[in-house]
C-alpha atoms as a PDB file:
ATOM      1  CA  UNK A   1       3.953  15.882  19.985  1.00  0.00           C
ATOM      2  CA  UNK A   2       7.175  16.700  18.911  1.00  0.00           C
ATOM      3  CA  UNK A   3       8.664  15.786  15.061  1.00  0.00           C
ATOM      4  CA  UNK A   4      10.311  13.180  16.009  1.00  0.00           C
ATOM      5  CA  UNK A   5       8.243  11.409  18.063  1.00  0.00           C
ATOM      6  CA  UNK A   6       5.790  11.900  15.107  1.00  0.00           C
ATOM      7  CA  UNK A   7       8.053   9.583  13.171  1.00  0.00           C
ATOM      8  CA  UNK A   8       8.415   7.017  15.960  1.00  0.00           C
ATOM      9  CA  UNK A   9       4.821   7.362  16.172  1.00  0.00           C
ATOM     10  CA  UNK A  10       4.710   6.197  11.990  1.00  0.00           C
ATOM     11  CA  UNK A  11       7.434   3.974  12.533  1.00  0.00           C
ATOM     12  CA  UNK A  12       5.082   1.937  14.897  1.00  0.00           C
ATOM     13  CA  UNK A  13       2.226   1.778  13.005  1.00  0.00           C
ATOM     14  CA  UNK A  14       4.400   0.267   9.683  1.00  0.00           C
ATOM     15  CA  UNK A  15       5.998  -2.206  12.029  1.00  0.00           C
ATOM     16  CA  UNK A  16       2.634  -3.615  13.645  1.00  0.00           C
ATOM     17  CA  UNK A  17       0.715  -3.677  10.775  1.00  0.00           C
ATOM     18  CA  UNK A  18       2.699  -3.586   7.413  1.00  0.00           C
ATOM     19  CA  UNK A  19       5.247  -6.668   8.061  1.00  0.00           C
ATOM     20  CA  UNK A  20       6.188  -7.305   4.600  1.00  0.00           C
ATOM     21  CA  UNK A  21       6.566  -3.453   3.365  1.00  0.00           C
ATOM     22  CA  UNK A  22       8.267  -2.672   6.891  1.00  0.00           C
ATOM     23  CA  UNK A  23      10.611  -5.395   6.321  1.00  0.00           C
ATOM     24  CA  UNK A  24      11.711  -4.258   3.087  1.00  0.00           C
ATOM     25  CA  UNK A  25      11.903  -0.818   3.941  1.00  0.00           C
ATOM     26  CA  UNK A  26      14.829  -1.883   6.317  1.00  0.00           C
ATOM     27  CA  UNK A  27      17.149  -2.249   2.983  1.00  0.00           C
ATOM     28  CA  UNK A  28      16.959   1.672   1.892  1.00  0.00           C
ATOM     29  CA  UNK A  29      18.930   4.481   3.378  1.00  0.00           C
ATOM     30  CA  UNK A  30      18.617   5.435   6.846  1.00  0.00           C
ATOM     31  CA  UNK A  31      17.079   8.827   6.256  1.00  0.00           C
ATOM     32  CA  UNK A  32      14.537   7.574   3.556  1.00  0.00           C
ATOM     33  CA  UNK A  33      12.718   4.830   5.972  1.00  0.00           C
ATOM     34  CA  UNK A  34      11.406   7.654   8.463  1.00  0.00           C
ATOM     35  CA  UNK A  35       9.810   8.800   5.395  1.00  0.00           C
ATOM     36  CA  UNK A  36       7.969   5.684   4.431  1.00  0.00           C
ATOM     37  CA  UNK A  37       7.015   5.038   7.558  1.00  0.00           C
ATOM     38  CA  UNK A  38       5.269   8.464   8.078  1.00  0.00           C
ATOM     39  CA  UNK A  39       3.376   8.041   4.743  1.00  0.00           C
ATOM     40  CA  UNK A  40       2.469   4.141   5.379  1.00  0.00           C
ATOM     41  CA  UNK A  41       1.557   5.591   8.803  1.00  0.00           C
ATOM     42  CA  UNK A  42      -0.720   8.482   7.910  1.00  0.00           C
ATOM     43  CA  UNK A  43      -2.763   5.954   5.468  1.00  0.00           C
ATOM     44  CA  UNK A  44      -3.009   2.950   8.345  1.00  0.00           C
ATOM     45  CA  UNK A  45      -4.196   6.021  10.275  1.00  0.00           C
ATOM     46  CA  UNK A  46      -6.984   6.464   8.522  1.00  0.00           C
ATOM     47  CA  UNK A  47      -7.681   3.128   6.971  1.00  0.00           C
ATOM     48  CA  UNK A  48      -8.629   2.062  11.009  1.00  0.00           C
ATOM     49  CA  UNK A  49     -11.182   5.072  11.436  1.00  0.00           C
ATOM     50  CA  UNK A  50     -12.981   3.364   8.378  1.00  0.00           C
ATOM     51  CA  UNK A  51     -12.095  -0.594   9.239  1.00  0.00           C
ATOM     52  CA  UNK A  52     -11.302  -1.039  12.353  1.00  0.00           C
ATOM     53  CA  UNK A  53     -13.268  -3.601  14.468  1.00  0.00           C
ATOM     54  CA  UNK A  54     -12.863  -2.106  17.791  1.00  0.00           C
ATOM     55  CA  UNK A  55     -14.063   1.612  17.068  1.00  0.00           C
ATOM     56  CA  UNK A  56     -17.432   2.948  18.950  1.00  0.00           C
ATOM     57  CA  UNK A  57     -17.283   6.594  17.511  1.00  0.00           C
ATOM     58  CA  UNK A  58     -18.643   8.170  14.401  1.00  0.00           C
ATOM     59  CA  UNK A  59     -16.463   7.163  11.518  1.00  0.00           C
ATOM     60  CA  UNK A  60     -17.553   9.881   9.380  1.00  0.00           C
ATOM     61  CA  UNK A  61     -16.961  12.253  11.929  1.00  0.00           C
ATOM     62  CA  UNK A  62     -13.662  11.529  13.086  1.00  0.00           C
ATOM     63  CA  UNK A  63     -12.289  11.111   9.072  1.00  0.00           C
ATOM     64  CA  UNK A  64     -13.894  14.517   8.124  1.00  0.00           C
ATOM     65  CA  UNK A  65     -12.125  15.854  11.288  1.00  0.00           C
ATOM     66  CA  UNK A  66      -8.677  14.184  10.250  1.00  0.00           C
ATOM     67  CA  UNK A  67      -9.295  15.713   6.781  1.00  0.00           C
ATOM     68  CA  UNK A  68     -10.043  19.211   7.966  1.00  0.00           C
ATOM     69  CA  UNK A  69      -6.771  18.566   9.605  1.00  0.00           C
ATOM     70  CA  UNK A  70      -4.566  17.527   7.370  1.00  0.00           C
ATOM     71  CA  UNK A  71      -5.925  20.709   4.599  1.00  0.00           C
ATOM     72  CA  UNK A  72      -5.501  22.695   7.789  1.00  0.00           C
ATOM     73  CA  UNK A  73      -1.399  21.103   7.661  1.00  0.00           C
ATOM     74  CA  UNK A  74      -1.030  21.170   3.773  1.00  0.00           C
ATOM     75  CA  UNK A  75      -1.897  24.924   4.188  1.00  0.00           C
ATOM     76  CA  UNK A  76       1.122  25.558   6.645  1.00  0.00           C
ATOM     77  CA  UNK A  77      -1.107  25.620  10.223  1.00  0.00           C
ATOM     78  CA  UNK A  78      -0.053  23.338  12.782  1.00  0.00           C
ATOM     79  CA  UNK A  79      -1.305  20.169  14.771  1.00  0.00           C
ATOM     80  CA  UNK A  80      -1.549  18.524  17.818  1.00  0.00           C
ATOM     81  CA  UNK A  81      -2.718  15.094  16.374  1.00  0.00           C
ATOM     82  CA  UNK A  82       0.110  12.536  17.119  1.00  0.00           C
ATOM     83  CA  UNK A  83       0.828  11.292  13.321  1.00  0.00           C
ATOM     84  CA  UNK A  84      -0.180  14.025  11.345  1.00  0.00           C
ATOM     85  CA  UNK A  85       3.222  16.311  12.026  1.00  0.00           C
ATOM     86  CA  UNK A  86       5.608  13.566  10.034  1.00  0.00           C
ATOM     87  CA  UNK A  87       3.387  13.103   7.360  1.00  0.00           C
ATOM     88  CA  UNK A  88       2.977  16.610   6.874  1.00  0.00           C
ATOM     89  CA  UNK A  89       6.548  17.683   7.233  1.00  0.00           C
ATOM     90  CA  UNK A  90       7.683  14.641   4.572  1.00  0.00           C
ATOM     91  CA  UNK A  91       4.821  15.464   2.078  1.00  0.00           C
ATOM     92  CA  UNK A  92       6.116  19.518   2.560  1.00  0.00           C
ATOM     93  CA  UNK A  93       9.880  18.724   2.167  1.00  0.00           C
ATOM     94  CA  UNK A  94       9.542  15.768  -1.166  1.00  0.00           C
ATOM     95  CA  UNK A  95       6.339  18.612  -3.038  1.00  0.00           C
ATOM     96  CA  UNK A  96       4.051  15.145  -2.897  1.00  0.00           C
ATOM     97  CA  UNK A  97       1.334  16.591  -4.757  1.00  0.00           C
ATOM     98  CA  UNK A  98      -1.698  17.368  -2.771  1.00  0.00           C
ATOM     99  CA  UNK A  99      -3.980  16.235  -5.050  1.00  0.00           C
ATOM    100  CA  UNK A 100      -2.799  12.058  -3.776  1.00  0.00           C
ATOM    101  CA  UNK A 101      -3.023  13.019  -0.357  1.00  0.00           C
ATOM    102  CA  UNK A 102      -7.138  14.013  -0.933  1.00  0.00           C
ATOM    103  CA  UNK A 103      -7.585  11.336  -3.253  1.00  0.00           C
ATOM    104  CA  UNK A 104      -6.813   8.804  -0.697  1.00  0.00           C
ATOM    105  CA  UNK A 105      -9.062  10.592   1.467  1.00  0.00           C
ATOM    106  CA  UNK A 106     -11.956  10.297  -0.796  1.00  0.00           C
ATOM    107  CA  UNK A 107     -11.689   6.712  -1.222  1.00  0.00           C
ATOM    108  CA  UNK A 108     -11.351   6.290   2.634  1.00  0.00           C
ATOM    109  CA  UNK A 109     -14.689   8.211   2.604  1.00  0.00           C
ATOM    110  CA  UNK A 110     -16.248   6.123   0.504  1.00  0.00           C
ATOM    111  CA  UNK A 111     -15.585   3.027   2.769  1.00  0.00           C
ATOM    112  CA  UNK A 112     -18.080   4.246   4.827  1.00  0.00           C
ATOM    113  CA  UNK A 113     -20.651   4.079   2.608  1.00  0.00           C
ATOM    114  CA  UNK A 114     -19.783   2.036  -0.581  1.00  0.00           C
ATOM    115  CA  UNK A 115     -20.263  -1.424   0.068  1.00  0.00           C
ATOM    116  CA  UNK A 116     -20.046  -3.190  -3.518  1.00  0.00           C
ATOM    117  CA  UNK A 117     -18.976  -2.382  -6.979  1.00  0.00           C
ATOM    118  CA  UNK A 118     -20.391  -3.229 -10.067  1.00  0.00           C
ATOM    119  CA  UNK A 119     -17.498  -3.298 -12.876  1.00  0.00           C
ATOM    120  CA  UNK A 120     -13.844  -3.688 -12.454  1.00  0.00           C
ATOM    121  CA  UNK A 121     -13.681   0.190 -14.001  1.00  0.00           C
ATOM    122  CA  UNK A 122     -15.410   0.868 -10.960  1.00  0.00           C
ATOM    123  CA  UNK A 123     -13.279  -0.524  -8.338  1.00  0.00           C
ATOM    124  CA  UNK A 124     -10.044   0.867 -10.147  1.00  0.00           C
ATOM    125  CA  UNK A 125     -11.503   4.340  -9.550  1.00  0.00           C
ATOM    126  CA  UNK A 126     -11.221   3.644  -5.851  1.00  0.00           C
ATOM    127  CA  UNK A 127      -8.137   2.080  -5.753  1.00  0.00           C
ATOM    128  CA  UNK A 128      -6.911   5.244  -8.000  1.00  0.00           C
ATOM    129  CA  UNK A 129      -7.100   6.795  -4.551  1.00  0.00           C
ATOM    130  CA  UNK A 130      -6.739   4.109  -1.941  1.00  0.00           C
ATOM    131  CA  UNK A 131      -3.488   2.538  -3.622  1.00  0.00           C
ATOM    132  CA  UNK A 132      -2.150   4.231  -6.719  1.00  0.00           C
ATOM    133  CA  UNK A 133      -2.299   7.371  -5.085  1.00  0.00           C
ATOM    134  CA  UNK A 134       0.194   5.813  -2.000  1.00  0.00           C
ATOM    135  CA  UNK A 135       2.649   4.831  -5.092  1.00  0.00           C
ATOM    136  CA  UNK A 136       3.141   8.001  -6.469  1.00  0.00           C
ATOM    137  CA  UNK A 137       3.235   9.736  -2.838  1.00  0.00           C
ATOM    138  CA  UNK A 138       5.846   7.297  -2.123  1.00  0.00           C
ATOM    139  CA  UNK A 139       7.906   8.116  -5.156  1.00  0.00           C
ATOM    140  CA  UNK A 140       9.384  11.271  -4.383  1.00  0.00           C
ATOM    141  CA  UNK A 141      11.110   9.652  -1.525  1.00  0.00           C
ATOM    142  CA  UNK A 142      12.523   7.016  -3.363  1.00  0.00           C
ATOM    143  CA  UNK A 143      13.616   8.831  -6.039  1.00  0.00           C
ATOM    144  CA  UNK A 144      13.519   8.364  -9.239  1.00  0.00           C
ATOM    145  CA  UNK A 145      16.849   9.001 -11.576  1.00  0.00           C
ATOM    146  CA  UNK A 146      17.341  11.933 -12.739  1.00  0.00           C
ATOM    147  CA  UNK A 147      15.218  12.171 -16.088  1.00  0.00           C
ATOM    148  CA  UNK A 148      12.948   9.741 -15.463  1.00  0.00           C
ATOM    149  CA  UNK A 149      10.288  11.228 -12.649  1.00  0.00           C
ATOM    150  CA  UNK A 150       7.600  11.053 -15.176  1.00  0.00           C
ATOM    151  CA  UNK A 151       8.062   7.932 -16.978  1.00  0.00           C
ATOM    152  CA  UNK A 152       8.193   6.232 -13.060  1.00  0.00           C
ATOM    153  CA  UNK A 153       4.779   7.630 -12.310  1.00  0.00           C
ATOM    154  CA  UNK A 154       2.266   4.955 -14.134  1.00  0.00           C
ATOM    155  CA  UNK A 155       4.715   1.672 -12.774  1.00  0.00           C
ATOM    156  CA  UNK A 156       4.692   3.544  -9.189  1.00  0.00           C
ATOM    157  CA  UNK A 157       0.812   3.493  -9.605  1.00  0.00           C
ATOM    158  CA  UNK A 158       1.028  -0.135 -10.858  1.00  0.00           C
ATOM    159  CA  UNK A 159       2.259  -1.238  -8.055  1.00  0.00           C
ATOM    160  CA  UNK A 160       0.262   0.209  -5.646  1.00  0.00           C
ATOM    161  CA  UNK A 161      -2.870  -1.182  -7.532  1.00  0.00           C
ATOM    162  CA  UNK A 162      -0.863  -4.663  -7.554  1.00  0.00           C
ATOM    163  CA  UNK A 163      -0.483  -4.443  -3.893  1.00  0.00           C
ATOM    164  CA  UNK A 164      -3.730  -3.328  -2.859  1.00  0.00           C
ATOM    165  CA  UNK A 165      -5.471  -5.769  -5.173  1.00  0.00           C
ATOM    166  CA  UNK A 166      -2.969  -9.066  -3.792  1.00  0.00           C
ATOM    167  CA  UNK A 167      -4.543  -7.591  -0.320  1.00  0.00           C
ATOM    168  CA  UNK A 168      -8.430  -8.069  -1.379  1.00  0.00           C
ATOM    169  CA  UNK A 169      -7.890 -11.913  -2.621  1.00  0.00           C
ATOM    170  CA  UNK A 170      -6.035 -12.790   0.380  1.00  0.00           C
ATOM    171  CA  UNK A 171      -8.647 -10.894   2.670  1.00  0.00           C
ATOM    172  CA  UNK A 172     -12.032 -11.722   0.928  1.00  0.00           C
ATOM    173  CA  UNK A 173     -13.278 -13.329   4.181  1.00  0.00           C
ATOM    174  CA  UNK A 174     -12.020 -10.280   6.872  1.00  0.00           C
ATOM    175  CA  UNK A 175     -13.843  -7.645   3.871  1.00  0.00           C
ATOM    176  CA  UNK A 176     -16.875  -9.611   3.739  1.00  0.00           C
ATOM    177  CA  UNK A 177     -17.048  -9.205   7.817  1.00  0.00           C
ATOM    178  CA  UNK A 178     -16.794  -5.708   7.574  1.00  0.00           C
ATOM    179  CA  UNK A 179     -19.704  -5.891   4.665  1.00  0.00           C
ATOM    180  CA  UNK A 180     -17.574  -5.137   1.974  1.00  0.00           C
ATOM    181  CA  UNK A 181     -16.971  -7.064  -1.227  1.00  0.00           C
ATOM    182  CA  UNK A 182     -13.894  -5.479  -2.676  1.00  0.00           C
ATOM    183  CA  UNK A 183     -14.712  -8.074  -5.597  1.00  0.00           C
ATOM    184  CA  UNK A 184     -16.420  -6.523  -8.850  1.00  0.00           C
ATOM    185  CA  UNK A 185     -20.450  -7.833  -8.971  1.00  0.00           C
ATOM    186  CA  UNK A 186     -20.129  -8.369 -12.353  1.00  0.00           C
ATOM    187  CA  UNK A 187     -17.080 -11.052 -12.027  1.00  0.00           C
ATOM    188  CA  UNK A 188     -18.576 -12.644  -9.351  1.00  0.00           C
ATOM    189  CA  UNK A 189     -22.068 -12.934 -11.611  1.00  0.00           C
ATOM    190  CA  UNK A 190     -19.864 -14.632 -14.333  1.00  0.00           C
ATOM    191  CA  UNK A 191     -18.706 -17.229 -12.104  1.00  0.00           C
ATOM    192  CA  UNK A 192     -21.988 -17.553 -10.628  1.00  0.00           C
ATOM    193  CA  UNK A 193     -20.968 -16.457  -6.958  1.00  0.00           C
ATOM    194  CA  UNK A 194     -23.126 -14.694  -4.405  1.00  0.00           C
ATOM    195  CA  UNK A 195     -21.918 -12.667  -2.107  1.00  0.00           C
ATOM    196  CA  UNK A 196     -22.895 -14.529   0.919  1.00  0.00           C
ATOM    197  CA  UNK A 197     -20.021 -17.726  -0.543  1.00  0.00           C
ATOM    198  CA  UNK A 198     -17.651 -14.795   0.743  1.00  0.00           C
ATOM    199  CA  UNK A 199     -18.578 -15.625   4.530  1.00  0.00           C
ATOM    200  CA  UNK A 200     -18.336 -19.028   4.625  1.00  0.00           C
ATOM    201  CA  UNK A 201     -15.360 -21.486   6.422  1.00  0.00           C
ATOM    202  CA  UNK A 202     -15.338 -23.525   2.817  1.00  0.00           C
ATOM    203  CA  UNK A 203     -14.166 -21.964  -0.545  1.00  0.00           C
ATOM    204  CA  UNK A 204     -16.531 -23.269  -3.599  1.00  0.00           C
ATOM    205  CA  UNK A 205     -14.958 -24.248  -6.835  1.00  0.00           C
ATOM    206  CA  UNK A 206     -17.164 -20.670  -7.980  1.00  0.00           C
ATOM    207  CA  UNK A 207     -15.254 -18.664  -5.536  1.00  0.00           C
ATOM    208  CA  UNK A 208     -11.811 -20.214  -6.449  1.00  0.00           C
ATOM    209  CA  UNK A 209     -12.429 -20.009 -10.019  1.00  0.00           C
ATOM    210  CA  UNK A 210     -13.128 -16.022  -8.935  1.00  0.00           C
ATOM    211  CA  UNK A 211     -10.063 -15.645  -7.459  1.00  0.00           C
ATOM    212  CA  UNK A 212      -7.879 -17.540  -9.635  1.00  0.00           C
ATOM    213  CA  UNK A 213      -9.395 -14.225 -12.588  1.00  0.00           C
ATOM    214  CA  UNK A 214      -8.706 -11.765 -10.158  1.00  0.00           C
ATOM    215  CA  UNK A 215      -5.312 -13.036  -9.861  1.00  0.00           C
ATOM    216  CA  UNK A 216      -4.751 -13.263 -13.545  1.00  0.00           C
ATOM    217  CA  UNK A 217      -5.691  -9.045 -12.859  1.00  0.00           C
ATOM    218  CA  UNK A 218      -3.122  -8.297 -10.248  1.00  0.00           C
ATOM    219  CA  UNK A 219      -0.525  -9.876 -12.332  1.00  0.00           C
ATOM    220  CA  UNK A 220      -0.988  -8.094 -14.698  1.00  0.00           C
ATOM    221  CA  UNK A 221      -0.240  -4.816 -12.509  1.00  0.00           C
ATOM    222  CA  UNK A 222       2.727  -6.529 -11.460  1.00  0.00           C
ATOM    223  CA  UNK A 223       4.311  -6.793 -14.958  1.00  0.00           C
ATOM    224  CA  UNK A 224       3.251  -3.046 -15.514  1.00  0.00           C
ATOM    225  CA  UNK A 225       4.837  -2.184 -12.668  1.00  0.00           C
ATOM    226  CA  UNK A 226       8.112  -4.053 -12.972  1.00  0.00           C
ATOM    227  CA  UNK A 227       9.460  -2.211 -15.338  1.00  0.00           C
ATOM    228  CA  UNK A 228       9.613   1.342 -13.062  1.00  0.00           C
ATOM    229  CA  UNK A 229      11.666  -0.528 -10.056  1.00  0.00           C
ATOM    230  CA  UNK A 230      14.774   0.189 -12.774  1.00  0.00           C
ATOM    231  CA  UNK A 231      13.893   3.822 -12.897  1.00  0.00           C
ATOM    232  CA  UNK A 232      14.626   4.321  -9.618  1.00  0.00           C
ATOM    233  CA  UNK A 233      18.100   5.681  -8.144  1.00  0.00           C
ATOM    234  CA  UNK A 234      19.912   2.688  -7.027  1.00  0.00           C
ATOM    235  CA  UNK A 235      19.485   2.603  -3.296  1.00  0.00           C
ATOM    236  CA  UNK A 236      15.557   2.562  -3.439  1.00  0.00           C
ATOM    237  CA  UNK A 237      15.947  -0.357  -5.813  1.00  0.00           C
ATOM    238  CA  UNK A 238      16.203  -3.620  -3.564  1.00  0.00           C
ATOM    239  CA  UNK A 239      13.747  -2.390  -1.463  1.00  0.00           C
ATOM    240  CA  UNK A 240      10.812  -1.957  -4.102  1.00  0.00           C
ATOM    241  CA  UNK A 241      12.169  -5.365  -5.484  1.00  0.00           C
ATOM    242  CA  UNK A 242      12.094  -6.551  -1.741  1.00  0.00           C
ATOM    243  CA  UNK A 243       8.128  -4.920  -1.342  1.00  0.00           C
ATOM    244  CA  UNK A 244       7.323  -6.507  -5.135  1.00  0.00           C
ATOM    245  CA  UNK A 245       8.768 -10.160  -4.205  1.00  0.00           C
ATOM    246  CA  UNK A 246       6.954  -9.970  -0.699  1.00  0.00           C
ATOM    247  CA  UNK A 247       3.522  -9.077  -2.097  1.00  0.00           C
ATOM    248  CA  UNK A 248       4.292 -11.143  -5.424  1.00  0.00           C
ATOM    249  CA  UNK A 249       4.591 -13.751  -2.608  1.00  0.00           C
ATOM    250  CA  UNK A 250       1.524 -13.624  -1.273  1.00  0.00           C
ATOM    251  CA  UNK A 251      -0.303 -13.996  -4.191  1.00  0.00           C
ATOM    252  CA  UNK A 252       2.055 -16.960  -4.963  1.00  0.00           C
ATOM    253  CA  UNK A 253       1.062 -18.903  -1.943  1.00  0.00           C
ATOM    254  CA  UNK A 254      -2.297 -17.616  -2.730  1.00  0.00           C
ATOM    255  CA  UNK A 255      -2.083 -19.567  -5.844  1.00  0.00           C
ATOM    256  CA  UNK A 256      -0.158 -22.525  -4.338  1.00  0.00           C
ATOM    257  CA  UNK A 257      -3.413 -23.438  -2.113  1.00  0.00           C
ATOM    258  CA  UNK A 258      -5.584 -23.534  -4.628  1.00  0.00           C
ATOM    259  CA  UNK A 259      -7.001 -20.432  -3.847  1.00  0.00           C
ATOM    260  CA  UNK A 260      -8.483 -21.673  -0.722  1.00  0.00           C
ATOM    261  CA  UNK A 261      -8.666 -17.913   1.052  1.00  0.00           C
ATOM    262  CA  UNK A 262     -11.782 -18.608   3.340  1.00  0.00           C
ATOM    263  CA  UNK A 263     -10.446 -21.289   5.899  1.00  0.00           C
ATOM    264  CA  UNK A 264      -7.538 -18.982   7.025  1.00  0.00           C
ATOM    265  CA  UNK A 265      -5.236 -16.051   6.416  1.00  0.00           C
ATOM    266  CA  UNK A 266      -2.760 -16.927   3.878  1.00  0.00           C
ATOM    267  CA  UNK A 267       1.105 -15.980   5.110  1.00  0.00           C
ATOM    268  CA  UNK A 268       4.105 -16.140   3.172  1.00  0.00           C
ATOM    269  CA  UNK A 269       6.287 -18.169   5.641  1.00  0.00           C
ATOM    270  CA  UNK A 270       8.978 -16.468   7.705  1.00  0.00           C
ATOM    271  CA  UNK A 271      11.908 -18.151   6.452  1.00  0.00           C
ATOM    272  CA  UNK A 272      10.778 -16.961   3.008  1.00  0.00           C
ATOM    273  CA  UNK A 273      10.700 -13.533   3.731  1.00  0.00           C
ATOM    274  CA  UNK A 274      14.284 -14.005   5.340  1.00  0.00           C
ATOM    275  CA  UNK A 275      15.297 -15.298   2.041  1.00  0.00           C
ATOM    276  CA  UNK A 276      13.734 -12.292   0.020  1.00  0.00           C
ATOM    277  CA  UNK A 277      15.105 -10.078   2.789  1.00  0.00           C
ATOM    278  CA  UNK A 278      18.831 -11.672   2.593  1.00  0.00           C
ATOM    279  CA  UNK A 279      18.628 -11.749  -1.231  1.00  0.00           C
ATOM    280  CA  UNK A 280      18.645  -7.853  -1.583  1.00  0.00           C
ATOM    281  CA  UNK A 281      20.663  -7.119   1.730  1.00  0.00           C
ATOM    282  CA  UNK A 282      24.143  -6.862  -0.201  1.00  0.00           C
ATOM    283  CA  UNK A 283      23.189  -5.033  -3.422  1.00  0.00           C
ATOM    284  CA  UNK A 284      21.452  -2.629  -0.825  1.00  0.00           C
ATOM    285  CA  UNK A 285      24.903  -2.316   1.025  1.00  0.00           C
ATOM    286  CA  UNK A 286      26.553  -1.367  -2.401  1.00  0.00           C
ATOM    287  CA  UNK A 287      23.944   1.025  -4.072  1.00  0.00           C
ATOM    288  CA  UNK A 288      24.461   2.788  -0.635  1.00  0.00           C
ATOM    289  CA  UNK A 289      28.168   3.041  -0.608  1.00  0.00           C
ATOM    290  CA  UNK A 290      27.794   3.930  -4.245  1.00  0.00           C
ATOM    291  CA  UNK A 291      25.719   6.522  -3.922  1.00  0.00           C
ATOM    292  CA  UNK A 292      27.616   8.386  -0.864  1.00  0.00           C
ATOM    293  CA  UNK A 293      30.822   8.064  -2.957  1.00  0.00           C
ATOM    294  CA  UNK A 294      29.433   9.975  -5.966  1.00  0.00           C
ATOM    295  CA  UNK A 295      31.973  13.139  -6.516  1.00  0.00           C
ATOM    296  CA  UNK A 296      30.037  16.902  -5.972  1.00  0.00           C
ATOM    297  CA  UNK A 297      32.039  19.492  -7.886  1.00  0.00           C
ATOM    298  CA  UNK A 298      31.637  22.763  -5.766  1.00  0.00           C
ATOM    299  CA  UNK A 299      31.221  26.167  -7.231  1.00  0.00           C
END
């Protein structure tokens, strides 16, 4: 598997499966989307050996094996599995810290055998790893300005847990399939929801009323996140705004039925994402030219 088929390889994955993300990665530099692609690539990789429907094989074998490989890549050796070669060479060539990269593999681990958590605390400490852990792995490559790579850490994490947690409302139903309830026991106590309203074709007043406070949660990552998209260097800008509007969307139409999650899988519609996508296509154009015209004084 050569390097650049690696990326192709990414590139793939992002398009089939991340829509929204993929279509807003389209607005940032040439050279950054291969980038994106390898490290939304890498964690689809994975997130199928825990979720998908179709696998026979030993889960826990097959992760432990990807994980022995990717230590095996972080510690210079090389591979032969198809994806692994892009997302080692970007994570090498940005110094992503290698502490995200086995987070996220700990919280894929625990897919296999955590099944329901108890507080809200709880489920944040997995999505510490499943999502916040993306952000900030994502963050080297779309750079923030010069001075501010700390301060665009926590809203890079925001966003991440924003994303992941718009991703659990809208898939309560698929989750629930897969015996997982991605919703903390105790909120689902307060509204007086069982598990088992999770499976079913009709969503309850409960379950809305559960949804509609879990929303109220993910908003609130949103805000905390908002305010990092400025810390960025220009050309990575319309693109996170692109991602945030997208996902923001979801949980808008979300919202806009009522919450009703159970009956189908809520899209944003196409022409909105066109809209979204059209919206940031000319500042994206500029902060490009922009940046490329930015004078290097040479020693």
């Amino acid at each position: 598997m050569t390097l650049t088929a690696s990326y192709e390889r990414c590139r793939q994955l992002h398009a089939r499966y991340g829509r929204s993300y993929y279509l807003a990665t389209r607005l940032l530099p040439q050279w950054k989307r291969r980038h994106v692609h390898a490290l939304y690539g890498f964690a689809r990789y994975a997130d199928e050996i825990v979720d998908s429907f179709t696998m026979t094989g030993d889960r826990a074998r097959a992760l432990d094996d990807l994980a022995a490989k990717v230590e095996a890549g972080l510690a210079g050796a090389a591979t032969g599995d198809p994806m692994l070669p892009a997302f080692l060479h970007t994570v090498h060539s940005f110094g992503i810290e290698h502490g995200d990269v086995r987070a996220f593999l700990a919280s894929m681990r625990a897919d296999l055998s955590v099944r329901r958590y108890a507080t809200y605390d709880d489920l944040l400490g997995y999505m510490s790893g499943s999502a916040a852990a993306i952000g900030t792995m994502m963050l080297p490559v779309l750079e923030p300005a010069p001075g501010h790579e700390e301060a665009a850490r926590e809203p890079a994490r925001q966003l991440g847990l924003a994303f992941q947690l718009t991703n659990f409302l809208r898939d309560v139903a698929e989750d629930f399939a897969r015996g997982r309830v991605y919703l903390p026991m105790e909120d689902l106590d307060k509204f007086g929801v069982v598990p088992g309203m999770l499976g079913e074709r009709r969503t309850r007043r409960a379950v809305r009323d559960l949804l509609a406070f879990e929303a109220g949660r993910a908003r609130e990552h949103y805000r905390a996140a908002d305010e990092g998209i400025g810390l960025l260097v220009a050309s990575s800008r319309p693109c996170v705004r692109a991602a945030f509007e997208l996902y923001g969307g979801i949980l808008a139409e979300i919202e806009r039925r009522g919450f009703d999650v159970l009956a189908g899988r809520v899209r944003v519609p196409r022409r909105r994402k066109a809209a979204v996508f059209a919206r940031h296509l000319l500042a994206s154009a500029e902060s490009g030219r922009a940046e490329r015209r930015v004078r290097v004084e040479l020693p």
